[in-house]
PDB file of N, CA and C in Angstrom:
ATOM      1  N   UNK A   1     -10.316  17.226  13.566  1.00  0.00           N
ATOM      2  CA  UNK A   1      -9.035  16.690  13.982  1.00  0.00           C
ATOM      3  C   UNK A   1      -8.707  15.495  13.098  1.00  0.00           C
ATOM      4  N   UNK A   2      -7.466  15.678  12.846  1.00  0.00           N
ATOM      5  CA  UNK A   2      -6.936  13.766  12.122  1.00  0.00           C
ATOM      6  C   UNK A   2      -5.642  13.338  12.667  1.00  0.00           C
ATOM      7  N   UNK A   3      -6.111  12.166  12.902  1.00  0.00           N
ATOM      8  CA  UNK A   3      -5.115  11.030  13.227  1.00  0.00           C
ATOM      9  C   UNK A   3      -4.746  10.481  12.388  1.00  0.00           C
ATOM     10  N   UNK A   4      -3.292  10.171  12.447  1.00  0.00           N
ATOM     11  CA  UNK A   4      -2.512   9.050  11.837  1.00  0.00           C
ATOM     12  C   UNK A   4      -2.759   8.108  12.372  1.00  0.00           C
ATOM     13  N   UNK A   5      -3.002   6.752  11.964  1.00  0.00           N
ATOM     14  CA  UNK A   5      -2.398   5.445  12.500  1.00  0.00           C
ATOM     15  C   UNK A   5      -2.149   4.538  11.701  1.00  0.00           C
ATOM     16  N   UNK A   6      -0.725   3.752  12.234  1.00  0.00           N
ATOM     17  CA  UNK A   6      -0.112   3.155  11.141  1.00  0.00           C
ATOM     18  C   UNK A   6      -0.290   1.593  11.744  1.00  0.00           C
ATOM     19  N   UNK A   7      -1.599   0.813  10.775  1.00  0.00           N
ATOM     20  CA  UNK A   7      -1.957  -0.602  11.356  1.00  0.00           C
ATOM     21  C   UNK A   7      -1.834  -1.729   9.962  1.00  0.00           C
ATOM     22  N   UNK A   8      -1.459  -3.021   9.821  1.00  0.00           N
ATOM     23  CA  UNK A   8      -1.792  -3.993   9.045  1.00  0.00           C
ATOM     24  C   UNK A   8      -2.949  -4.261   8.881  1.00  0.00           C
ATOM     25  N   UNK A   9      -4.110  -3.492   7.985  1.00  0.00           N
ATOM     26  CA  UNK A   9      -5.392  -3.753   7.438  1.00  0.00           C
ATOM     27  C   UNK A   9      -5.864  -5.474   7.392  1.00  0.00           C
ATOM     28  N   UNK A  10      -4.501  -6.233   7.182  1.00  0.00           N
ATOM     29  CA  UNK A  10      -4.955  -7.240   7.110  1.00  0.00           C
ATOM     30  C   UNK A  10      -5.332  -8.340   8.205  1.00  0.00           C
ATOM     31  N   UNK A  11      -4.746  -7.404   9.546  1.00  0.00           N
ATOM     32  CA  UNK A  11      -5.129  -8.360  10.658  1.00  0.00           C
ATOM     33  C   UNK A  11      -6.110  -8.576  11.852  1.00  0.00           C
ATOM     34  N   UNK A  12      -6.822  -9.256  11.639  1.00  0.00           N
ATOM     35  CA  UNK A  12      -7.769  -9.091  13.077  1.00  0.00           C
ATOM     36  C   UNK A  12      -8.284  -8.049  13.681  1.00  0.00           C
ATOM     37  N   UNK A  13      -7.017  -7.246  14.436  1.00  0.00           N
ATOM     38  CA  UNK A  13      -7.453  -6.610  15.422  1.00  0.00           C
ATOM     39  C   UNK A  13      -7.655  -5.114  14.539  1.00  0.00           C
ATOM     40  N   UNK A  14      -6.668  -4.970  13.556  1.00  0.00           N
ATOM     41  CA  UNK A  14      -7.101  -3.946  12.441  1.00  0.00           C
ATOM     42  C   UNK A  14      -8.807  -3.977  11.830  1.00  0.00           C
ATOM     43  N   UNK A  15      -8.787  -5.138  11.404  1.00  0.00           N
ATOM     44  CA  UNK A  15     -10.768  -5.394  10.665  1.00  0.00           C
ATOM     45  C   UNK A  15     -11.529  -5.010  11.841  1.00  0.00           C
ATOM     46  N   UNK A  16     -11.180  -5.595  13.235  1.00  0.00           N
ATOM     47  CA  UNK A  16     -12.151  -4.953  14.396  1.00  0.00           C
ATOM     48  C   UNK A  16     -11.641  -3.551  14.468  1.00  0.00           C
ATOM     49  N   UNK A  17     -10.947  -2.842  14.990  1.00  0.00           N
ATOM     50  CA  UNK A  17     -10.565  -1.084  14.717  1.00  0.00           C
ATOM     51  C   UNK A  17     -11.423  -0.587  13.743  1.00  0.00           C
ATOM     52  N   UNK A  18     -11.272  -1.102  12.166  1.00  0.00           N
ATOM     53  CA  UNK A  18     -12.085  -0.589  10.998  1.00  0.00           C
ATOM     54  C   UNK A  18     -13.831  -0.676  11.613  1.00  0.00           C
ATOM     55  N   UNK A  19     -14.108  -1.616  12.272  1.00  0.00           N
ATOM     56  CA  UNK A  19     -15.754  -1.930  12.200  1.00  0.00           C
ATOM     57  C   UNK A  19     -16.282  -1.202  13.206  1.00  0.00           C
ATOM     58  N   UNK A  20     -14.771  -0.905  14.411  1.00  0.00           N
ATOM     59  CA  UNK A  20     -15.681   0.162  15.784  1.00  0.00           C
ATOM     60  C   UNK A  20     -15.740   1.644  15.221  1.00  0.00           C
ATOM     61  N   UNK A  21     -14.474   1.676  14.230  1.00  0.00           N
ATOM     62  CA  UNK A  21     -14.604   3.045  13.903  1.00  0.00           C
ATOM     63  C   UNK A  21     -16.372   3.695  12.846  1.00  0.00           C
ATOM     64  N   UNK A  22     -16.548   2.594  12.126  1.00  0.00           N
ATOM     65  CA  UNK A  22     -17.913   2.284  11.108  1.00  0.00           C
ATOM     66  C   UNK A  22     -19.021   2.779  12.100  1.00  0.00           C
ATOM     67  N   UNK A  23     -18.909   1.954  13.196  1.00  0.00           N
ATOM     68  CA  UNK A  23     -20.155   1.745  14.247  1.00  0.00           C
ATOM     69  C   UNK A  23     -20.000   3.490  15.190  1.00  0.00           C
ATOM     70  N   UNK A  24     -19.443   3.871  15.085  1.00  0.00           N
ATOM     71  CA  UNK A  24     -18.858   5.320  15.847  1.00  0.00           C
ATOM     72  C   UNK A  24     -19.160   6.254  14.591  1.00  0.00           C
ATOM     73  N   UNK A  25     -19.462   6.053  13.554  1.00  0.00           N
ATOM     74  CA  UNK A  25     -19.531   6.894  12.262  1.00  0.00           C
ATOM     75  C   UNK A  25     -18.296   7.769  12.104  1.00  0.00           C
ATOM     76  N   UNK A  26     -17.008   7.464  12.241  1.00  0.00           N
ATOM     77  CA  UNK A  26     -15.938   8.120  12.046  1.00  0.00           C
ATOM     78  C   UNK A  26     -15.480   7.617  10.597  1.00  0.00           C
ATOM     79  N   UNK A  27     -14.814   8.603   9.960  1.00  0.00           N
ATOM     80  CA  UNK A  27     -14.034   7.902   8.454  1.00  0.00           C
ATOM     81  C   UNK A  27     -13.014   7.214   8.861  1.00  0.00           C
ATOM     82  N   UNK A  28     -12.543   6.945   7.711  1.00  0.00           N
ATOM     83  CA  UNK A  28     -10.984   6.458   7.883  1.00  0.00           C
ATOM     84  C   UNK A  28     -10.750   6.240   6.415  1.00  0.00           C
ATOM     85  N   UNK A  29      -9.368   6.218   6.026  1.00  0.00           N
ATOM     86  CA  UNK A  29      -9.273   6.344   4.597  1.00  0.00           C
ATOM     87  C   UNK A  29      -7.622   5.411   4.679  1.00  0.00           C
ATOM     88  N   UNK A  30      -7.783   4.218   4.379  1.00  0.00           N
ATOM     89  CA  UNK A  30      -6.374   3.042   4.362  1.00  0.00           C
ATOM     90  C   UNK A  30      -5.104   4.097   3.318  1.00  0.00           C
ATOM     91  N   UNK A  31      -4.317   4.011   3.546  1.00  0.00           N
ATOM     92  CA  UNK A  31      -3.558   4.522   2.311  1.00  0.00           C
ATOM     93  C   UNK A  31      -2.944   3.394   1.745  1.00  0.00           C
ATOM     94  N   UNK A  32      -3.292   4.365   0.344  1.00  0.00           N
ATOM     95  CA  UNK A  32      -2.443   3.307  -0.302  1.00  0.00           C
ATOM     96  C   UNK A  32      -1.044   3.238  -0.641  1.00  0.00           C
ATOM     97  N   UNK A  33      -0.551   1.665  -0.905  1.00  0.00           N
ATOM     98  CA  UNK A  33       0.460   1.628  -1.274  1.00  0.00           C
ATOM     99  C   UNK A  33       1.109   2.165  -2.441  1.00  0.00           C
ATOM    100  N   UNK A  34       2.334   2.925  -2.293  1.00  0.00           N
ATOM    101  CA  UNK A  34       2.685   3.050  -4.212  1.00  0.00           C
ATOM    102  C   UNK A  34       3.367   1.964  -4.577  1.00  0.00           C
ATOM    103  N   UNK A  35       3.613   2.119  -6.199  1.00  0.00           N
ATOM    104  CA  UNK A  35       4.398   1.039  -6.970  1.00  0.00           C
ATOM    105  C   UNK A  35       5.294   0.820  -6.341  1.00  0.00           C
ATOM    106  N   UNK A  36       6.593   2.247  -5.637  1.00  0.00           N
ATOM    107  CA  UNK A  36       7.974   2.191  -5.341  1.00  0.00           C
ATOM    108  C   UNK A  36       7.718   1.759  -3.724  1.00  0.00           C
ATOM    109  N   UNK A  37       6.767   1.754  -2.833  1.00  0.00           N
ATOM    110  CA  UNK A  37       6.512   1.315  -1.497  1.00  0.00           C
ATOM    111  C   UNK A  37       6.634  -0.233  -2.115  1.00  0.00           C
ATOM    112  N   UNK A  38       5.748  -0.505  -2.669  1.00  0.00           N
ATOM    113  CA  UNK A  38       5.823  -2.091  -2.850  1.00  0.00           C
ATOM    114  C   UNK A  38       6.915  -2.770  -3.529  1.00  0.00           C
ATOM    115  N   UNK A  39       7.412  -2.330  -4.085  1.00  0.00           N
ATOM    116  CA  UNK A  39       9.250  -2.742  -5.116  1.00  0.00           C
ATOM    117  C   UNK A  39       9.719  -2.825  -3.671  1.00  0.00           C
ATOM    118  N   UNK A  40       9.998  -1.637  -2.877  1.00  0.00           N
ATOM    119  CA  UNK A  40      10.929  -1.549  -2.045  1.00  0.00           C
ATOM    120  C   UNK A  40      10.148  -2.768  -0.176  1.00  0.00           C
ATOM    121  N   UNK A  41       9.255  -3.220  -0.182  1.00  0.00           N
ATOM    122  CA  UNK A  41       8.838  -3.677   0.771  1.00  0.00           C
ATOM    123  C   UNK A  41       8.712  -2.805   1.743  1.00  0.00           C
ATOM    124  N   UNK A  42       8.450  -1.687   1.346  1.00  0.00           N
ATOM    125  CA  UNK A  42       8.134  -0.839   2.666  1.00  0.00           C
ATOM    126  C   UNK A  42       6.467  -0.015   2.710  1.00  0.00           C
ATOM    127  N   UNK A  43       6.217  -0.377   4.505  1.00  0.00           N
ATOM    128  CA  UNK A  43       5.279  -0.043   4.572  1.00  0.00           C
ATOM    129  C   UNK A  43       4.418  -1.419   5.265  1.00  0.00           C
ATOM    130  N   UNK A  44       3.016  -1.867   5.021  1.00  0.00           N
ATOM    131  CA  UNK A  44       2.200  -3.005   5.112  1.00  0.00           C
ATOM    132  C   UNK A  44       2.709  -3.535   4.048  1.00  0.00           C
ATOM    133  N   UNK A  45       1.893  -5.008   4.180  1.00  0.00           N
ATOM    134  CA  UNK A  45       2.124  -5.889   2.705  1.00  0.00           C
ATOM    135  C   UNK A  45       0.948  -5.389   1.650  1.00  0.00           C
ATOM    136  N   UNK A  46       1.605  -5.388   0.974  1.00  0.00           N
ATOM    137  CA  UNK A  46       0.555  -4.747  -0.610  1.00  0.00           C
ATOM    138  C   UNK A  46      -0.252  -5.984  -0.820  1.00  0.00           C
ATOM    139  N   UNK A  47      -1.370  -5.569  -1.496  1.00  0.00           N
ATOM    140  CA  UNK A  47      -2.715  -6.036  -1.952  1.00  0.00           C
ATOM    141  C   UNK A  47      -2.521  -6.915  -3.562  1.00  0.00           C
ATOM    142  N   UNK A  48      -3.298  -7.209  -3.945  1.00  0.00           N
ATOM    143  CA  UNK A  48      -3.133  -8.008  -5.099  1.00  0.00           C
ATOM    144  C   UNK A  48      -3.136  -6.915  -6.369  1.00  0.00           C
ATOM    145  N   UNK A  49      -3.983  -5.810  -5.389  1.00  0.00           N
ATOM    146  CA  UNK A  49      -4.125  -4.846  -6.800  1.00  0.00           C
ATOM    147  C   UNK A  49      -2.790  -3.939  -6.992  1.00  0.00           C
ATOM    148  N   UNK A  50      -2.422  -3.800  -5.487  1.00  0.00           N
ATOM    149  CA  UNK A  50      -1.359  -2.979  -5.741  1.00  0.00           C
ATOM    150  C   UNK A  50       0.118  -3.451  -6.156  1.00  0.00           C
ATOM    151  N   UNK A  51      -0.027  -5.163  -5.836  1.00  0.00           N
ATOM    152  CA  UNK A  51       0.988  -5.754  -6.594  1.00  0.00           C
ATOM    153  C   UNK A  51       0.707  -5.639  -8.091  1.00  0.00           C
ATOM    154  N   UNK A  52      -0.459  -6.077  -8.820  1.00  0.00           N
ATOM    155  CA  UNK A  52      -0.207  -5.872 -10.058  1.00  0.00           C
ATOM    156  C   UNK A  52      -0.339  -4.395 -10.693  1.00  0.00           C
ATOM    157  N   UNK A  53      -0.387  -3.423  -9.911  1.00  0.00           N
ATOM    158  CA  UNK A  53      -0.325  -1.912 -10.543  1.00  0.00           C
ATOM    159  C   UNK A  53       1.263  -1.961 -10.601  1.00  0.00           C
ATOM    160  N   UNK A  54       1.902  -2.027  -9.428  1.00  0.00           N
ATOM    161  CA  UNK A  54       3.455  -2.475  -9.793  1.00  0.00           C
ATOM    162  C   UNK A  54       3.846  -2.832 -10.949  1.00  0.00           C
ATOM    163  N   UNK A  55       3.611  -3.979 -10.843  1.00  0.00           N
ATOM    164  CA  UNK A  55       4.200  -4.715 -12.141  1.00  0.00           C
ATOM    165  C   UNK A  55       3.664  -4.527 -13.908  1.00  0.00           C
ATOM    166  N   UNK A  56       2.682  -3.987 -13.367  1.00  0.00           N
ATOM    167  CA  UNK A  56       2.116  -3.015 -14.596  1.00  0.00           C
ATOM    168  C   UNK A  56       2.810  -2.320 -15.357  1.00  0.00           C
ATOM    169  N   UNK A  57       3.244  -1.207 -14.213  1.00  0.00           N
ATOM    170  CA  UNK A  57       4.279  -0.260 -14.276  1.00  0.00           C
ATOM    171  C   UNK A  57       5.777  -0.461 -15.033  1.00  0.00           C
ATOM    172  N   UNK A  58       6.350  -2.249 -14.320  1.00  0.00           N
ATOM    173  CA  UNK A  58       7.129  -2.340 -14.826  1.00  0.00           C
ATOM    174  C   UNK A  58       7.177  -2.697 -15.805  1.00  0.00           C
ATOM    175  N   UNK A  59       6.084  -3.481 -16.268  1.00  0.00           N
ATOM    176  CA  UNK A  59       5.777  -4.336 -17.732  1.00  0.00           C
ATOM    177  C   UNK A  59       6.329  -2.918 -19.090  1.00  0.00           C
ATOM    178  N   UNK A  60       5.723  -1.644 -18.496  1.00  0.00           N
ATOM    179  CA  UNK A  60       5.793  -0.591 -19.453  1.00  0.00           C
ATOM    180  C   UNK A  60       6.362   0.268 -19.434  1.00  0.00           C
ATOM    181  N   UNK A  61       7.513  -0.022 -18.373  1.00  0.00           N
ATOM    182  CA  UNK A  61       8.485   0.493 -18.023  1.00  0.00           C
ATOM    183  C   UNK A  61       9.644   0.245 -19.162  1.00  0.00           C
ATOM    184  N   UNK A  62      11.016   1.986 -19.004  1.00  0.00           N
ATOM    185  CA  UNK A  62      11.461   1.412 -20.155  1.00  0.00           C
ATOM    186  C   UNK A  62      12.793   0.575 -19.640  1.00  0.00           C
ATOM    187  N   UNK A  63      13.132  -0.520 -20.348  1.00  0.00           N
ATOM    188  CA  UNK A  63      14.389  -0.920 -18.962  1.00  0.00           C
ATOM    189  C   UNK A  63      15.766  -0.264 -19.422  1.00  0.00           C
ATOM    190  N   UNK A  64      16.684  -0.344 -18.448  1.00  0.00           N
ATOM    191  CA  UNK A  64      17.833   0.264 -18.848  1.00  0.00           C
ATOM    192  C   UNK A  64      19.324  -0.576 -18.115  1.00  0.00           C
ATOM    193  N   UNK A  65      20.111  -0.607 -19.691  1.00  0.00           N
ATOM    194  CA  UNK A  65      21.153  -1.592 -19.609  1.00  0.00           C
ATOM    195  C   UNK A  65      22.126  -1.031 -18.461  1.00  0.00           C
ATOM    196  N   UNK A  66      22.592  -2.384 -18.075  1.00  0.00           N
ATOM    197  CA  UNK A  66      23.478  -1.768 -16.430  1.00  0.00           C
ATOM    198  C   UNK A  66      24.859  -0.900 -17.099  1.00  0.00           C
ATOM    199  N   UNK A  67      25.368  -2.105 -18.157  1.00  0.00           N
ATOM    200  CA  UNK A  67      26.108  -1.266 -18.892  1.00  0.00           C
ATOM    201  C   UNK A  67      26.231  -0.002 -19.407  1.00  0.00           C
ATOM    202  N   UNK A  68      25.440   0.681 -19.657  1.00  0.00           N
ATOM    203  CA  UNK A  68      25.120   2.143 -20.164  1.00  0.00           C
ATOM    204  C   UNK A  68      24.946   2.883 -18.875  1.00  0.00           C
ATOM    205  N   UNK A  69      24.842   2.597 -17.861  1.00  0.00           N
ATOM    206  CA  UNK A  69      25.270   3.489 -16.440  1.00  0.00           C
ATOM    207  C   UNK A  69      26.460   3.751 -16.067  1.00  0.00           C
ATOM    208  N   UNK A  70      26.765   4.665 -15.781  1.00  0.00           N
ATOM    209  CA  UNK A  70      27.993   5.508 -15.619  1.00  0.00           C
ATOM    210  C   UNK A  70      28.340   6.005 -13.727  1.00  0.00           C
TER     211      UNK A  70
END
């Protein structure tokens, strides 16, 4: 069976959830954030890594003039 659940990894009662689930030998697998979840603020708050995979992205991203949009 799998459950969804949609919790802030970063708070309290989430780190205790993560440690009963450990102690119960159940998985759990956090998802991650994408680049466009984190641009757009949706979702949890992104991680340091997943902020700079973002901006990674955009660093090598190609940009495009507003002007040349139609």
């Amino acid at each position: 069976m799998e459950v969804n659940i949609t919790v802030d990894e970063n708070t309290d009662k989430a780190k205790k959830l993560f440690s009963f689930l450990k102690e119960l030998g159940l998985g759990y697998t956090p998802k991650k954030i994408t680049a466009k979840e984190a641009a757009l603020g949706i979702g949890r708050k992104a991680t340091d890594e997943e902020l700079d995979e973002y901006l990674e992205r955009c660093m090598k991203g190609k940009l495009t003039d507003l002007d040349e949009l139609k």
